[in-house]
PDB file of N, CA and C in Angstrom:
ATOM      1  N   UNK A   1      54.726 159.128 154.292  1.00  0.00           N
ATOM      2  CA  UNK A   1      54.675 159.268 152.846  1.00  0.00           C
ATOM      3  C   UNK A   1      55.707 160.277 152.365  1.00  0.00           C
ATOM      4  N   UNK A   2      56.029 161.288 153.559  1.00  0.00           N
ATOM      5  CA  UNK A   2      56.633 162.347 152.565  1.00  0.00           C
ATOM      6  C   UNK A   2      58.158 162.138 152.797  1.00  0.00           C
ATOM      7  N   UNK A   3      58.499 161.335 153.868  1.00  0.00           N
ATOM      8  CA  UNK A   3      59.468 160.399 153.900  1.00  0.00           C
ATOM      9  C   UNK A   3      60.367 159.690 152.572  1.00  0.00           C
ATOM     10  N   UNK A   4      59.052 158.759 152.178  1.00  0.00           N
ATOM     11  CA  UNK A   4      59.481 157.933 150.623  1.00  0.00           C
ATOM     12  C   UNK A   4      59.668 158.802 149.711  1.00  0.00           C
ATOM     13  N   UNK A   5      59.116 160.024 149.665  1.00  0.00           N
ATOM     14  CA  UNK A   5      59.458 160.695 148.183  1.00  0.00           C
ATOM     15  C   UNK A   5      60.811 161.329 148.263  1.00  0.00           C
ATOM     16  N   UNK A   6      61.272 161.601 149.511  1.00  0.00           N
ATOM     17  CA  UNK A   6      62.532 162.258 149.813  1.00  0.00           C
ATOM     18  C   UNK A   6      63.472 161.026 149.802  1.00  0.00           C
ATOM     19  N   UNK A   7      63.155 159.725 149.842  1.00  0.00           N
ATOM     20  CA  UNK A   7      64.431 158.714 149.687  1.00  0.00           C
ATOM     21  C   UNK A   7      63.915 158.612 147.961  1.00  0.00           C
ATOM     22  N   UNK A   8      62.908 158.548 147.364  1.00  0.00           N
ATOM     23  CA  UNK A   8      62.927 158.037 145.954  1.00  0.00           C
ATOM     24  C   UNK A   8      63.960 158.946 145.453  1.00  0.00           C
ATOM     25  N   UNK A   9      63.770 160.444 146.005  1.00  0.00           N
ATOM     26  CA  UNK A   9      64.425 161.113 145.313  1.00  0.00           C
ATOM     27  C   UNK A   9      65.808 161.188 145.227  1.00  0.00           C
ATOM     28  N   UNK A  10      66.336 160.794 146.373  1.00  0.00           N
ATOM     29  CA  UNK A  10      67.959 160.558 146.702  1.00  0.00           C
ATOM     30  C   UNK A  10      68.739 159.462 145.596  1.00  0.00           C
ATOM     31  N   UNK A  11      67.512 158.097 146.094  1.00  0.00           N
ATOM     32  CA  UNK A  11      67.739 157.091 145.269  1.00  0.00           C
ATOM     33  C   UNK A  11      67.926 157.756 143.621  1.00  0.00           C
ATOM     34  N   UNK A  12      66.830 158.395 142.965  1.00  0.00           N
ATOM     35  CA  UNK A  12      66.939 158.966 141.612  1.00  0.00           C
ATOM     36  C   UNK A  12      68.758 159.731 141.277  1.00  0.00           C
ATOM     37  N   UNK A  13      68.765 160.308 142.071  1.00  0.00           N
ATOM     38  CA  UNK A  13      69.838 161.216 142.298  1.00  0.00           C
ATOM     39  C   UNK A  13      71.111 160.193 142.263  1.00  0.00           C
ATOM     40  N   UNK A  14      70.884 159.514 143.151  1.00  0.00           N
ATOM     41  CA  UNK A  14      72.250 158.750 143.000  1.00  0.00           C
ATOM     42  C   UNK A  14      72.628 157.726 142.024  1.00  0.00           C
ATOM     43  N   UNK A  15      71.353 157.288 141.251  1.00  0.00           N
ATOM     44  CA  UNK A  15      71.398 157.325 139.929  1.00  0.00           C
ATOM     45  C   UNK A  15      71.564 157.194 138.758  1.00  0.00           C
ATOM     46  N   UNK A  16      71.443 158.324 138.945  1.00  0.00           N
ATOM     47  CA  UNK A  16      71.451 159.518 138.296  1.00  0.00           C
ATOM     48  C   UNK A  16      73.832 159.858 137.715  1.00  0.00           C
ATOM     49  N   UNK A  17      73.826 159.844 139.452  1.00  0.00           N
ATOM     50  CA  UNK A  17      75.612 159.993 139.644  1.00  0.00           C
ATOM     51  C   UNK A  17      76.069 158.631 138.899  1.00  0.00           C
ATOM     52  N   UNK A  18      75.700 157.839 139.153  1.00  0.00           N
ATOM     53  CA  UNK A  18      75.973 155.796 138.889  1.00  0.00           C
ATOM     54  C   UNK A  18      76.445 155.975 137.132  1.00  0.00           C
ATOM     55  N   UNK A  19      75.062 156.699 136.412  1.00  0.00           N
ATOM     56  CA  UNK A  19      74.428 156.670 135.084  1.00  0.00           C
ATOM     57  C   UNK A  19      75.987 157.544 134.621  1.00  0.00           C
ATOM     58  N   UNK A  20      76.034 158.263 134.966  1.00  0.00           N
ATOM     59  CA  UNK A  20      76.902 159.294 134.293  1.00  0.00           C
ATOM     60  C   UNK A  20      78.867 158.544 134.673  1.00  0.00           C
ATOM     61  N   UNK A  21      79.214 158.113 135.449  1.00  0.00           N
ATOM     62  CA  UNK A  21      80.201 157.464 135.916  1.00  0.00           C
ATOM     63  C   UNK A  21      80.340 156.304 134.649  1.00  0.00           C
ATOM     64  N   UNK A  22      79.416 155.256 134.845  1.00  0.00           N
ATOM     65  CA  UNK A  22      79.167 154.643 133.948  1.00  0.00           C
ATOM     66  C   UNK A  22      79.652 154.634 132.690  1.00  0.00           C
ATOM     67  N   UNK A  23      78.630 155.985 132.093  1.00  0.00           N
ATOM     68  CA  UNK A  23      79.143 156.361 130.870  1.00  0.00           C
ATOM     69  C   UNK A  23      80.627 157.340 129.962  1.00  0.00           C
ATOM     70  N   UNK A  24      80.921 157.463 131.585  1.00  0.00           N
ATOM     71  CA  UNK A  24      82.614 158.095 131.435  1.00  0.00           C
ATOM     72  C   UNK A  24      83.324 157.028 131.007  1.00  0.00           C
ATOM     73  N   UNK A  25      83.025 155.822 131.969  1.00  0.00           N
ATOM     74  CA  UNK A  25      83.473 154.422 131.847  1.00  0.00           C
ATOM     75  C   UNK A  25      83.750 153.738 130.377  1.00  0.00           C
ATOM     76  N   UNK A  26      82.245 153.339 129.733  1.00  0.00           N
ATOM     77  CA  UNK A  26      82.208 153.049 128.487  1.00  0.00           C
ATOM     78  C   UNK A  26      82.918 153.726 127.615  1.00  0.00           C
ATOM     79  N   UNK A  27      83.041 155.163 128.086  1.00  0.00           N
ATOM     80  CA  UNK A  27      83.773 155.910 126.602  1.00  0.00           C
ATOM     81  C   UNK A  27      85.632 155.435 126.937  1.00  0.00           C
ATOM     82  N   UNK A  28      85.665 155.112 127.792  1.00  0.00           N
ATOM     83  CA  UNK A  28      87.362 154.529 127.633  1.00  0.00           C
ATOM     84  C   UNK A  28      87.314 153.268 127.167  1.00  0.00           C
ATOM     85  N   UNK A  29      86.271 152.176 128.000  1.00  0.00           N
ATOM     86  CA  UNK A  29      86.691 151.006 127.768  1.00  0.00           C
ATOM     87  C   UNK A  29      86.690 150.354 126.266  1.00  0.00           C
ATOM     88  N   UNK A  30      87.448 149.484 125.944  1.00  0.00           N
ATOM     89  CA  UNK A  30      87.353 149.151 124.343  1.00  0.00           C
ATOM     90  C   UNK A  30      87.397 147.772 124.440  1.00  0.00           C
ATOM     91  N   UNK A  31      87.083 147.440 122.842  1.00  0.00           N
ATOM     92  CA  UNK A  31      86.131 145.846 122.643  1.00  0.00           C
ATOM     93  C   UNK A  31      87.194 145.963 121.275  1.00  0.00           C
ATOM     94  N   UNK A  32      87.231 144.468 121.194  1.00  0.00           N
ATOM     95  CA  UNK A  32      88.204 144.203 119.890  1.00  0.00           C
ATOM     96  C   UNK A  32      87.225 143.393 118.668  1.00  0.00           C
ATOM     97  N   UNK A  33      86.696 143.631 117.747  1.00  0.00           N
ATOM     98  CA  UNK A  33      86.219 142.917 116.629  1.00  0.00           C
ATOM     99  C   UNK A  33      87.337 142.154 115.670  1.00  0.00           C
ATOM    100  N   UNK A  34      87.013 141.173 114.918  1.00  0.00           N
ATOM    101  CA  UNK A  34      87.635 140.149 114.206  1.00  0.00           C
ATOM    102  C   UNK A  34      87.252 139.997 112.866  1.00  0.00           C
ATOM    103  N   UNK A  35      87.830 139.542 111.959  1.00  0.00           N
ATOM    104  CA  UNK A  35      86.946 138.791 111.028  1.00  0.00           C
ATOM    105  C   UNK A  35      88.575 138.203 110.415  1.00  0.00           C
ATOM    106  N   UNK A  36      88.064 137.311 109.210  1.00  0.00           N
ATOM    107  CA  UNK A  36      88.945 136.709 108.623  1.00  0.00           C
ATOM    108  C   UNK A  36      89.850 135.861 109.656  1.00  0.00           C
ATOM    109  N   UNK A  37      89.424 135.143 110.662  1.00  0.00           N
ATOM    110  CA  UNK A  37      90.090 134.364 111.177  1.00  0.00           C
ATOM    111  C   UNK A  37      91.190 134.921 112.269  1.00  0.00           C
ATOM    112  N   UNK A  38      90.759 136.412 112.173  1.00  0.00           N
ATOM    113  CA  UNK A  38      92.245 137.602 112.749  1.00  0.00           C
ATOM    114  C   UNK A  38      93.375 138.104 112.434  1.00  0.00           C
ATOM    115  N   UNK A  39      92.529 137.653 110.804  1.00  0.00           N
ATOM    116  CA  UNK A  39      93.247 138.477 109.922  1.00  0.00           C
ATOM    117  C   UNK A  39      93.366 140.247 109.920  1.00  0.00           C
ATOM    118  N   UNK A  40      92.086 140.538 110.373  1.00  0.00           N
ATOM    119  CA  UNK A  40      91.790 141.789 110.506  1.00  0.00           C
ATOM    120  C   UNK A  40      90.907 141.997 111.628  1.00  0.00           C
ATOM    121  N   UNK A  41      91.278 143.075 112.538  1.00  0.00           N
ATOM    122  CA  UNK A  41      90.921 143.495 114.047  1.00  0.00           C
ATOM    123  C   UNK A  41      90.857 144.794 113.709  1.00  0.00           C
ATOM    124  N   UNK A  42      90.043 145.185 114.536  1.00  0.00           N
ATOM    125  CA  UNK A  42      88.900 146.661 114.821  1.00  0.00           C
ATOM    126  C   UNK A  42      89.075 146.857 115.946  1.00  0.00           C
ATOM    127  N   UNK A  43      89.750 147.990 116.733  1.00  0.00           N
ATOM    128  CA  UNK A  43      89.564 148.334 118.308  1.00  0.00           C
ATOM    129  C   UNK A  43      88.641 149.416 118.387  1.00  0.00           C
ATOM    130  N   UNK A  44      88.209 149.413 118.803  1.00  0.00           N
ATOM    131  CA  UNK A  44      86.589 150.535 119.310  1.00  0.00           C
ATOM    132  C   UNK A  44      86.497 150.757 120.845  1.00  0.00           C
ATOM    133  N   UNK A  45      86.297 151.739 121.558  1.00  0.00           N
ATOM    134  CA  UNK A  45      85.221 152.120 122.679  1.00  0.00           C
ATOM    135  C   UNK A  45      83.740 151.871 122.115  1.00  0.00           C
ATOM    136  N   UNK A  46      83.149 151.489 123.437  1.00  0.00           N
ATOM    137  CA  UNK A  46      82.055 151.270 123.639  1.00  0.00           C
ATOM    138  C   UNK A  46      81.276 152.235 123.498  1.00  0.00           C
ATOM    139  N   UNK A  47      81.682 153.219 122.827  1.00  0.00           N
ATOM    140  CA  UNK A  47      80.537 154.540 122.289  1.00  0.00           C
ATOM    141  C   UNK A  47      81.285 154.468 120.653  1.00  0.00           C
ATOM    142  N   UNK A  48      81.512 153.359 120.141  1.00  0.00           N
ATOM    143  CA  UNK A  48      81.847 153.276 118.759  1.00  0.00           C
ATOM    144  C   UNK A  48      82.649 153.773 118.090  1.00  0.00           C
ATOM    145  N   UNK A  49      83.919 154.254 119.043  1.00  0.00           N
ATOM    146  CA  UNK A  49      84.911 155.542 118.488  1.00  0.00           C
ATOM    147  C   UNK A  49      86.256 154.513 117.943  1.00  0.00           C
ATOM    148  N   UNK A  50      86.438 154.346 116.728  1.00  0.00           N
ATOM    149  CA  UNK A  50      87.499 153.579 116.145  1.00  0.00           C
ATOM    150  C   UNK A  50      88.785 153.532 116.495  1.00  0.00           C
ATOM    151  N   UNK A  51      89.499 152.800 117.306  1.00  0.00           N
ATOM    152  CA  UNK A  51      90.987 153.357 118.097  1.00  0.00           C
ATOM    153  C   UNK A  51      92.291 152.993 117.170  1.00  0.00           C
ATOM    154  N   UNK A  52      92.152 151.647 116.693  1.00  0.00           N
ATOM    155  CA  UNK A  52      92.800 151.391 115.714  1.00  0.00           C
ATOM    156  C   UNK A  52      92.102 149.534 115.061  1.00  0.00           C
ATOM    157  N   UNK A  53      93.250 149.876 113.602  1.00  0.00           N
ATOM    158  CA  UNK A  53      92.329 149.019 112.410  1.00  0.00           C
ATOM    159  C   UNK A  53      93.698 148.297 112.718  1.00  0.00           C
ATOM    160  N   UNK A  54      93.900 147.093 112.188  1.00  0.00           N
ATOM    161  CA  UNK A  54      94.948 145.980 112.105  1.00  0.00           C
ATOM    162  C   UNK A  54      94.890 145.151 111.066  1.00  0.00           C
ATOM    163  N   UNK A  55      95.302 145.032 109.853  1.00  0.00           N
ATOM    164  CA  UNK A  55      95.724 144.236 108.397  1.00  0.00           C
ATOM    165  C   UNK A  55      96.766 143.068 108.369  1.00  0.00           C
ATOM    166  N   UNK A  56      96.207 142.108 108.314  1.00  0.00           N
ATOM    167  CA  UNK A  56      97.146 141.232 108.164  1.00  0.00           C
ATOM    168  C   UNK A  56      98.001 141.376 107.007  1.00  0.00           C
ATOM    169  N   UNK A  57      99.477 141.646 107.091  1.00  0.00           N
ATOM    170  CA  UNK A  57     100.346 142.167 105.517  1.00  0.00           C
ATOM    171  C   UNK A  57     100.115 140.796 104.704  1.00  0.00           C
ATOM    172  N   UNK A  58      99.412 139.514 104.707  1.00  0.00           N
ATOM    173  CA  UNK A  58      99.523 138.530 103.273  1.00  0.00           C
ATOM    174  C   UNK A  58      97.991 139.388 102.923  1.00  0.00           C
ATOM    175  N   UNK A  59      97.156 139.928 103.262  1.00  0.00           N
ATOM    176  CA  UNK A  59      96.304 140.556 102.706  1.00  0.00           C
ATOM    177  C   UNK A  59      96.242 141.721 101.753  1.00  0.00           C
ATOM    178  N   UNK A  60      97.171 142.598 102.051  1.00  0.00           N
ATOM    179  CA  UNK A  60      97.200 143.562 101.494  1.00  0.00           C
ATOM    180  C   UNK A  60      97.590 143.015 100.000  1.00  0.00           C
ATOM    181  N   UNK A  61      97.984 142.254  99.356  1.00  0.00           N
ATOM    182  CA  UNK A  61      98.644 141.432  98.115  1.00  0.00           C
ATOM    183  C   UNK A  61      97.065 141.237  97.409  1.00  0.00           C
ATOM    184  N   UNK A  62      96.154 140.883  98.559  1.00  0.00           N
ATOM    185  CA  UNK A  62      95.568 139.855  97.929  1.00  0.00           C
ATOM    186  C   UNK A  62      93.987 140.725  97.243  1.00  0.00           C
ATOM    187  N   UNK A  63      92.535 140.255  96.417  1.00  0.00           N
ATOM    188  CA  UNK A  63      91.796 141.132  95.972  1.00  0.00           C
ATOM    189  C   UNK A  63      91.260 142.238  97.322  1.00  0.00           C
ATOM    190  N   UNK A  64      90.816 143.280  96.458  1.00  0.00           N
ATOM    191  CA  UNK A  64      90.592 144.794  97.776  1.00  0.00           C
ATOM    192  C   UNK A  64      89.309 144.543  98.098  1.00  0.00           C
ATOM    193  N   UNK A  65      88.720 143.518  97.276  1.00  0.00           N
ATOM    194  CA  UNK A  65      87.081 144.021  97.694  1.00  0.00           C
ATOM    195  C   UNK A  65      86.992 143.095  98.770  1.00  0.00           C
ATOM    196  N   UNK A  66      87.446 141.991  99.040  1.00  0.00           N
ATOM    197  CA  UNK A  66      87.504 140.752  99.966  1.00  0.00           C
ATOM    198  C   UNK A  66      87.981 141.700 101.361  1.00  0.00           C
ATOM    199  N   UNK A  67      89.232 142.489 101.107  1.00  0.00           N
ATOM    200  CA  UNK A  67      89.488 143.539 102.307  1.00  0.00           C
ATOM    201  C   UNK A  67      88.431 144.342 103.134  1.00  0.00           C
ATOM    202  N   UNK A  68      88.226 144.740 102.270  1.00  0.00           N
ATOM    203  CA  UNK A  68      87.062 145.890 102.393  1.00  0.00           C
ATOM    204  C   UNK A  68      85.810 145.098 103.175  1.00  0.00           C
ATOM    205  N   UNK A  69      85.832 143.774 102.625  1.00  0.00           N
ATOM    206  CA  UNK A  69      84.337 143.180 103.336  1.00  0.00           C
ATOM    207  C   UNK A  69      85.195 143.006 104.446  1.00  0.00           C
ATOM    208  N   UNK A  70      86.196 142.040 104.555  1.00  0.00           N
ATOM    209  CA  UNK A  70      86.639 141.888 105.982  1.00  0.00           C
ATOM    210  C   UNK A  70      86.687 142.586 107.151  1.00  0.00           C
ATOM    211  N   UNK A  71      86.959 144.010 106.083  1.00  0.00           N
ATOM    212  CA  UNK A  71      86.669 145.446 107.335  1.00  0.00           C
ATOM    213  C   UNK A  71      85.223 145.261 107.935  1.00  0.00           C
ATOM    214  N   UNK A  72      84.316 145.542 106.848  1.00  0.00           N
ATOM    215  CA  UNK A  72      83.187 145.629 107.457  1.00  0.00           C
ATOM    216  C   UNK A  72      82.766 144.928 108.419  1.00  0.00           C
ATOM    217  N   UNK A  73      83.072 143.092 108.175  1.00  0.00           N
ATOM    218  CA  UNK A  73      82.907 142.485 109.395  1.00  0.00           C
ATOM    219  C   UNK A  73      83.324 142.444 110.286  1.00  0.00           C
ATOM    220  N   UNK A  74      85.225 143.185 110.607  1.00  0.00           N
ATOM    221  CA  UNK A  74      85.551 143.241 111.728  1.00  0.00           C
ATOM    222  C   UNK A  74      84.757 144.505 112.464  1.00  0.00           C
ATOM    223  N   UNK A  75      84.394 145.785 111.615  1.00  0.00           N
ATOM    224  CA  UNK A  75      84.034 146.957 112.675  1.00  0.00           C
ATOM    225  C   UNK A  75      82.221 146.794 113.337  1.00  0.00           C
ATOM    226  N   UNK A  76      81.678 145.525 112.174  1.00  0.00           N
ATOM    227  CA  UNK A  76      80.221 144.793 112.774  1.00  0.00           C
ATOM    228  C   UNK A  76      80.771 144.062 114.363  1.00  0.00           C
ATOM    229  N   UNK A  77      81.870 143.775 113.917  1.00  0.00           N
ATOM    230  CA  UNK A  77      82.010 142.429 115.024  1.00  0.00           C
ATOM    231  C   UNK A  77      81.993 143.384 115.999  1.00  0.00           C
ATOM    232  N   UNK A  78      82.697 144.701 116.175  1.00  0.00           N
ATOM    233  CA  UNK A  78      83.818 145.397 117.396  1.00  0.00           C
ATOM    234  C   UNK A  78      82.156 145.591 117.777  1.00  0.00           C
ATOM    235  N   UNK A  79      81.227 146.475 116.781  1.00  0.00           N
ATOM    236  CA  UNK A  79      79.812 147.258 117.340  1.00  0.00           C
ATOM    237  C   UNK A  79      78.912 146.150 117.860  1.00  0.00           C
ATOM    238  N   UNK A  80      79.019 144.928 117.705  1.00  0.00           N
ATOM    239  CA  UNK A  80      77.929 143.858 118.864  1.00  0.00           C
ATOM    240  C   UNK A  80      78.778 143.769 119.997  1.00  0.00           C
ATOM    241  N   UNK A  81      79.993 143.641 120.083  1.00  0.00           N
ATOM    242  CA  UNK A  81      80.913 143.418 121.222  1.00  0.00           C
ATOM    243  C   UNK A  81      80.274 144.980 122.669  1.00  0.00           C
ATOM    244  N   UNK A  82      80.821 145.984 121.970  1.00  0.00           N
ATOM    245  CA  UNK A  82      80.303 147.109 122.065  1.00  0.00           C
ATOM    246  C   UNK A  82      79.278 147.150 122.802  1.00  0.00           C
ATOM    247  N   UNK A  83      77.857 147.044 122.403  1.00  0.00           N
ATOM    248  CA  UNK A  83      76.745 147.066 122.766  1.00  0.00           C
ATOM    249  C   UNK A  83      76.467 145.834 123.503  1.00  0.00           C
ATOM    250  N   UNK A  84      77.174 144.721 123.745  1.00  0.00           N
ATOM    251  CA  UNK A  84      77.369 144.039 124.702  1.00  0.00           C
ATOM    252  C   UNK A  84      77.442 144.058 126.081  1.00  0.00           C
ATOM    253  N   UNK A  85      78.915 144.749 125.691  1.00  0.00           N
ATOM    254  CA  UNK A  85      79.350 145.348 126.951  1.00  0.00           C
ATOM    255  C   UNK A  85      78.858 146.283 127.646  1.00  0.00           C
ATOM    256  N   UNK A  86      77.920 147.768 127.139  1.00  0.00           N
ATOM    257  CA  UNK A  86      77.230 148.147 127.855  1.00  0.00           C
ATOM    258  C   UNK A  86      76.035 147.633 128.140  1.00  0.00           C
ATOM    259  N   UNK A  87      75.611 146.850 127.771  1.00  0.00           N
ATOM    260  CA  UNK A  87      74.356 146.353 128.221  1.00  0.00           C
ATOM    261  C   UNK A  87      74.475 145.268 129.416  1.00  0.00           C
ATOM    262  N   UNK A  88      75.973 144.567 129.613  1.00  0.00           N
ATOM    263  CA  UNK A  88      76.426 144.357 130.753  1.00  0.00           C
ATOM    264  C   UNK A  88      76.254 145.027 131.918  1.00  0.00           C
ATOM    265  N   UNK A  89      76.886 145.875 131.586  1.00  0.00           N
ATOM    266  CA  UNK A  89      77.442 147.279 132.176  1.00  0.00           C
ATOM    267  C   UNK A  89      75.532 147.751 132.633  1.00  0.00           C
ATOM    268  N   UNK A  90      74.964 148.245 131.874  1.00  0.00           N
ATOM    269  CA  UNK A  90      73.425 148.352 132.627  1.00  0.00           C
ATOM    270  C   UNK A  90      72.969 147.588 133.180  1.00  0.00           C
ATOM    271  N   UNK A  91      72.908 146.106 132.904  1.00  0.00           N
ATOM    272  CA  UNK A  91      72.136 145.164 133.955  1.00  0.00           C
ATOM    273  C   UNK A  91      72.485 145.488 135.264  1.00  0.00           C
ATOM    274  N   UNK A  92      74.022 145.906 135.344  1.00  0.00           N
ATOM    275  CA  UNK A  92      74.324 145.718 136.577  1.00  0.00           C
ATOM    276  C   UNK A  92      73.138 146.890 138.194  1.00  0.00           C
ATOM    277  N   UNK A  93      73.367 148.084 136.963  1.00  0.00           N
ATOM    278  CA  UNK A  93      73.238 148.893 137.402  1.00  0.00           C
ATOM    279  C   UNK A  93      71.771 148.738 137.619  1.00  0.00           C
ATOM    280  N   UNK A  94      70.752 148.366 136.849  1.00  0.00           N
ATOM    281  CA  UNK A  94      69.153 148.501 136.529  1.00  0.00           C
ATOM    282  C   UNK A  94      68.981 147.296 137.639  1.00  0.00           C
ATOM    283  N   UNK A  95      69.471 146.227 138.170  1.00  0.00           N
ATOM    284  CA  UNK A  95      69.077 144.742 138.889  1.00  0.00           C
ATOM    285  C   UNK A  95      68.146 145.109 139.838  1.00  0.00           C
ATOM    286  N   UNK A  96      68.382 145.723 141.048  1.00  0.00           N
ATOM    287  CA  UNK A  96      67.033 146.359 141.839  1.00  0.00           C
ATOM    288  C   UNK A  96      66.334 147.149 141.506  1.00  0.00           C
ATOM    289  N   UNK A  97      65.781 147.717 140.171  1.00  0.00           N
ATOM    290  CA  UNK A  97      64.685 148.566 139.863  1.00  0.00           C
ATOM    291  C   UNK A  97      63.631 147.584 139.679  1.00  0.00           C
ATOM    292  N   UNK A  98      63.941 146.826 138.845  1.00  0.00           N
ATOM    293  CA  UNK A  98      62.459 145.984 138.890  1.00  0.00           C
ATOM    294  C   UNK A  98      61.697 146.680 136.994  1.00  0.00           C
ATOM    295  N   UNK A  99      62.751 147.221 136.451  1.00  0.00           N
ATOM    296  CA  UNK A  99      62.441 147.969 134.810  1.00  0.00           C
ATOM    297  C   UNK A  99      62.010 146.452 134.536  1.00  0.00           C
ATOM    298  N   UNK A 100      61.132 146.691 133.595  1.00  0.00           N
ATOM    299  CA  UNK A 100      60.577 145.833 132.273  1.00  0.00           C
ATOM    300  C   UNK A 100      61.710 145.408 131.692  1.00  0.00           C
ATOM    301  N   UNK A 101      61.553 144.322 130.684  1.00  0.00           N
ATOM    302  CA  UNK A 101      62.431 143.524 129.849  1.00  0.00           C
ATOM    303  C   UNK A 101      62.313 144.418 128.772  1.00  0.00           C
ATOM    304  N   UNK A 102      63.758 144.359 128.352  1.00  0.00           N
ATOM    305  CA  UNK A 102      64.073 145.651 127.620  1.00  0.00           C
ATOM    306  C   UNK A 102      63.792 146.770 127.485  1.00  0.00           C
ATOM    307  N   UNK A 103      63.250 147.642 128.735  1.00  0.00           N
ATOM    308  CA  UNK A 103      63.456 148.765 128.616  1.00  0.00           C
ATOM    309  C   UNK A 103      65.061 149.379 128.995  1.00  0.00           C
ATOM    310  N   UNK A 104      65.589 150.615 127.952  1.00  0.00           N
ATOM    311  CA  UNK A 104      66.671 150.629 127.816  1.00  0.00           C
ATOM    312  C   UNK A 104      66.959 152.264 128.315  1.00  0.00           C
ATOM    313  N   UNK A 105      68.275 152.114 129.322  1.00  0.00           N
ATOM    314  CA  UNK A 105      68.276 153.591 129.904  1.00  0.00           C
ATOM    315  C   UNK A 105      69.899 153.935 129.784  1.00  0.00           C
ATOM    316  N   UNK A 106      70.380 155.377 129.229  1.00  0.00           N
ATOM    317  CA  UNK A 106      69.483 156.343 129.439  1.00  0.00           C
ATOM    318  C   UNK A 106      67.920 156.591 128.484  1.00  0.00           C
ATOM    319  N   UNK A 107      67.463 157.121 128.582  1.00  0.00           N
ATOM    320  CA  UNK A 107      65.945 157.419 127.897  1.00  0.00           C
ATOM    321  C   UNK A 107      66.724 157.827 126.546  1.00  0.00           C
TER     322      UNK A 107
END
């Protein structure tokens, strides 16, 4: 018995190391959002950090409020991409725990 608690604990530990690697990971990797056909692109990391915006120049001519929505849907699009990808990125890691359906880690 006192065996298993000294491997659970290793196992926790290593982790633990996995969890944090991981999330070094996500903060570089980036996801591209769309809208308007690609008219307008959103680059983001996967911790939601905006890298750069992209305007198609026949837009800029054209009404601002239509812009403005287009933004919104490209930086919606980049944040499901986003949360995609880490949740990729966790399955991988969570596959032999045996966690519940949708429980989501870190805590």
């Amino acid at each position: 018995m006192k065996g298993n608690i000294g491997q659970l604990m290793k196992q926790a530990q290593q982790m633990q190391e996995n969890m944090r690697r991981m999330q070094e990971s996500l903060s570089t990797m980036e996801v591209e959002g769309q809208s308007g056909a690609g008219m307008v692109k959103v680059q983001m990391t996967c911790k939601h950090e905006v890298k750069r915006v992209s305007i198609d120049p026949t837009l800029v001519g054209d009404d601002r409020e239509m812009l403005e929505d287009l933004l919104v849907a490209a930086f919606n699009d980049a944040a499901h991409k986003a949360e995609a990808a880490t949740a990729e990125k966790m399955s991988g890691m969570t596959a032999g725990l045996g966690l519940p359906a949708g429980f989501k880690l870190p805590f």
